[in-house]
C-alpha atoms as a PDB file:
ATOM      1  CA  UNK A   1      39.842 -16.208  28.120  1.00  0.00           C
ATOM      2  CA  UNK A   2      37.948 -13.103  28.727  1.00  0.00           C
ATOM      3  CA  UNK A   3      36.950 -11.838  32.437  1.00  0.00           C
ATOM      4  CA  UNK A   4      32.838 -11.496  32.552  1.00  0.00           C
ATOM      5  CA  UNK A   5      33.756  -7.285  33.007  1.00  0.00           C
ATOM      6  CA  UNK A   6      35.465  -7.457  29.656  1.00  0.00           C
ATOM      7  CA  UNK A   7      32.700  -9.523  27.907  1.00  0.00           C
ATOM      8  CA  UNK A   8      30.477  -7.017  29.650  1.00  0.00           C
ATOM      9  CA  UNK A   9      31.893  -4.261  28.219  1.00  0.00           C
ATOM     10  CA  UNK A  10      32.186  -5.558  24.924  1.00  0.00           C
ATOM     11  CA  UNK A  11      28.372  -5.903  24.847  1.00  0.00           C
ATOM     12  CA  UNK A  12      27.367  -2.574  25.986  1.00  0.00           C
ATOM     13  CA  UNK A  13      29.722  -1.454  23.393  1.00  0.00           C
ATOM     14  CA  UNK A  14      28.085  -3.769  20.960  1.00  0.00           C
ATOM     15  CA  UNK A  15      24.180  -1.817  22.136  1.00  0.00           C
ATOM     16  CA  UNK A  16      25.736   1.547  22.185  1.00  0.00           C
ATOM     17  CA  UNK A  17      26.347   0.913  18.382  1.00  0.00           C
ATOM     18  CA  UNK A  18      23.150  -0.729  17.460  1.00  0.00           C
ATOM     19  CA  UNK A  19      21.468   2.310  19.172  1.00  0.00           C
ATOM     20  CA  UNK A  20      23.432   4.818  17.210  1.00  0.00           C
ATOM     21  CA  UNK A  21      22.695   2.617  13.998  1.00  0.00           C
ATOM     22  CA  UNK A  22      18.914   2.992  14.929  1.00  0.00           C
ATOM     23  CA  UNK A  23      18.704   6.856  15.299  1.00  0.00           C
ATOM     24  CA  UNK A  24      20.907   7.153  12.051  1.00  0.00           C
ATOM     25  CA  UNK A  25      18.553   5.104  10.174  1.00  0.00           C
ATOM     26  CA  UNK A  26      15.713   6.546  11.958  1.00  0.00           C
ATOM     27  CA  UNK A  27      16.802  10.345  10.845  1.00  0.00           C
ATOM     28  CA  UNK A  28      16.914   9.162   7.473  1.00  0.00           C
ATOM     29  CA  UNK A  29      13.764   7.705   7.174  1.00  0.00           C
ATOM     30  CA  UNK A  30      12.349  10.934   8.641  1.00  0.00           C
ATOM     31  CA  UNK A  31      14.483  13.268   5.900  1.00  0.00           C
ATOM     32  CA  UNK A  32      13.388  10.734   3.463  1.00  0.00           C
ATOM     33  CA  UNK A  33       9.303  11.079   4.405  1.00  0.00           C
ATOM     34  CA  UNK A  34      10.103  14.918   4.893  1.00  0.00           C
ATOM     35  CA  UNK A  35      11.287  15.101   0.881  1.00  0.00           C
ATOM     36  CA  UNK A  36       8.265  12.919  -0.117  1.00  0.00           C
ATOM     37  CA  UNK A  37       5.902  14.780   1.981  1.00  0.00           C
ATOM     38  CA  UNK A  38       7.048  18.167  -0.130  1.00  0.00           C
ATOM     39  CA  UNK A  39       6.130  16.109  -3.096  1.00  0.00           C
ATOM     40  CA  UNK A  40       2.905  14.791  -2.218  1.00  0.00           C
ATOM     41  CA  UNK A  41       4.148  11.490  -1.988  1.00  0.00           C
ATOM     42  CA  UNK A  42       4.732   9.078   0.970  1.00  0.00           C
ATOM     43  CA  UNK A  43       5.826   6.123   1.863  1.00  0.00           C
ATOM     44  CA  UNK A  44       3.494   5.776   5.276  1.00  0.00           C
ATOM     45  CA  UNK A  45       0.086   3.897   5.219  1.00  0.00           C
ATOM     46  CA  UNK A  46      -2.794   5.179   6.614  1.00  0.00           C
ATOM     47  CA  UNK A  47      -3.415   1.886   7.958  1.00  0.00           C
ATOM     48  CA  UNK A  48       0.274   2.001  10.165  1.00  0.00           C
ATOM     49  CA  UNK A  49      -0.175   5.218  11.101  1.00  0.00           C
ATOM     50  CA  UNK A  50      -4.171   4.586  12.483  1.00  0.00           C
ATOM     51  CA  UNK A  51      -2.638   1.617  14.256  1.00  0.00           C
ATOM     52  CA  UNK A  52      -0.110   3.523  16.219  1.00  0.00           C
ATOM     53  CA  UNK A  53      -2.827   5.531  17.104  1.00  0.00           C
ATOM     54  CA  UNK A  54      -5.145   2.835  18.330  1.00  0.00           C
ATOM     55  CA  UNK A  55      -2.545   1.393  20.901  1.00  0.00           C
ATOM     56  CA  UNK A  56      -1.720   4.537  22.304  1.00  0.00           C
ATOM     57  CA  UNK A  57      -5.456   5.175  22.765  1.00  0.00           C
ATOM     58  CA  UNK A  58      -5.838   2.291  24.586  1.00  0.00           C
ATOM     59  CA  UNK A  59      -2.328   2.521  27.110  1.00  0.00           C
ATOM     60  CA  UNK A  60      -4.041   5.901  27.678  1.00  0.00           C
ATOM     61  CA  UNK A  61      -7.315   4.597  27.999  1.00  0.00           C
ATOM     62  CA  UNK A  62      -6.609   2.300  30.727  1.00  0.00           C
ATOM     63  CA  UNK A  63      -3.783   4.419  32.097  1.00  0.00           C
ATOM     64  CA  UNK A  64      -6.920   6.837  33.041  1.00  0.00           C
ATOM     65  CA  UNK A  65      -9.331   3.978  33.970  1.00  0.00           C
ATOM     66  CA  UNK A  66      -6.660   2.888  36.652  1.00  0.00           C
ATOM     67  CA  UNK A  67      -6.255   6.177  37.981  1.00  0.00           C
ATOM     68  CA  UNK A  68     -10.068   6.262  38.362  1.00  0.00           C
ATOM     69  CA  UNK A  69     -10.362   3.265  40.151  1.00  0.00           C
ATOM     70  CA  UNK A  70      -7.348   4.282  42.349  1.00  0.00           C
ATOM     71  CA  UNK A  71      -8.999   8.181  43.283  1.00  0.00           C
ATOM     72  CA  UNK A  72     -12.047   6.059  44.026  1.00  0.00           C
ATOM     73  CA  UNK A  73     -10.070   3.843  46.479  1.00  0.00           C
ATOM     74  CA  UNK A  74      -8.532   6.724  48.267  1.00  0.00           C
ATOM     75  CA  UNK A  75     -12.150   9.023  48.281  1.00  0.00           C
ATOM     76  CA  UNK A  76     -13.769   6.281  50.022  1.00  0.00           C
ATOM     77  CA  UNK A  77     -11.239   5.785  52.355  1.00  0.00           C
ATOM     78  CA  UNK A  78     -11.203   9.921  53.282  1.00  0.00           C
ATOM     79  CA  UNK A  79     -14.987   9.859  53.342  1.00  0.00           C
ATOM     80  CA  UNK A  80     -15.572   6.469  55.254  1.00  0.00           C
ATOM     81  CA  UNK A  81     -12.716   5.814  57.645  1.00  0.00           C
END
């Protein structure tokens, strides 16, 4: 019967691999598109790549609308109270 500490430990063990997995397989991808690249040849669509781009746009979009509507809660409170 294993204690809950031991199970927990076994687990984070269990993520610390995955994680290493993940930036192993990650660097290889990127070597691999690096090679390709040199070719003139790669494995990325256009399409992907444009949608990574259009959700950071709009975390960054309403990241900045927020801290408009924020700066114009504090202004009015300066200027009014």
């Amino acid at each position: 019967m294993s204690s809950r500490s031991e199970l927990k430990k076994q687990k984070e063990l269990e993520m610390k691999k995955e994680r290493k997995e993940q930036r192993i397989e990650k660097n290889q991808n990127r070597k691999k598109e690096r090679k390709l690249s040199k070719v003139g040849r790669t494995s990325k669509k256009r399409l992907n790549e444009m949608e990574k781009y259009r959700k950071i746009e709009k975390q960054l979009t309403l990241a900045i609308v927020i801290v408009l509507l924020l700066l114009i809660i504090v202004l009015s409170f300066v200027f009014f109270i």
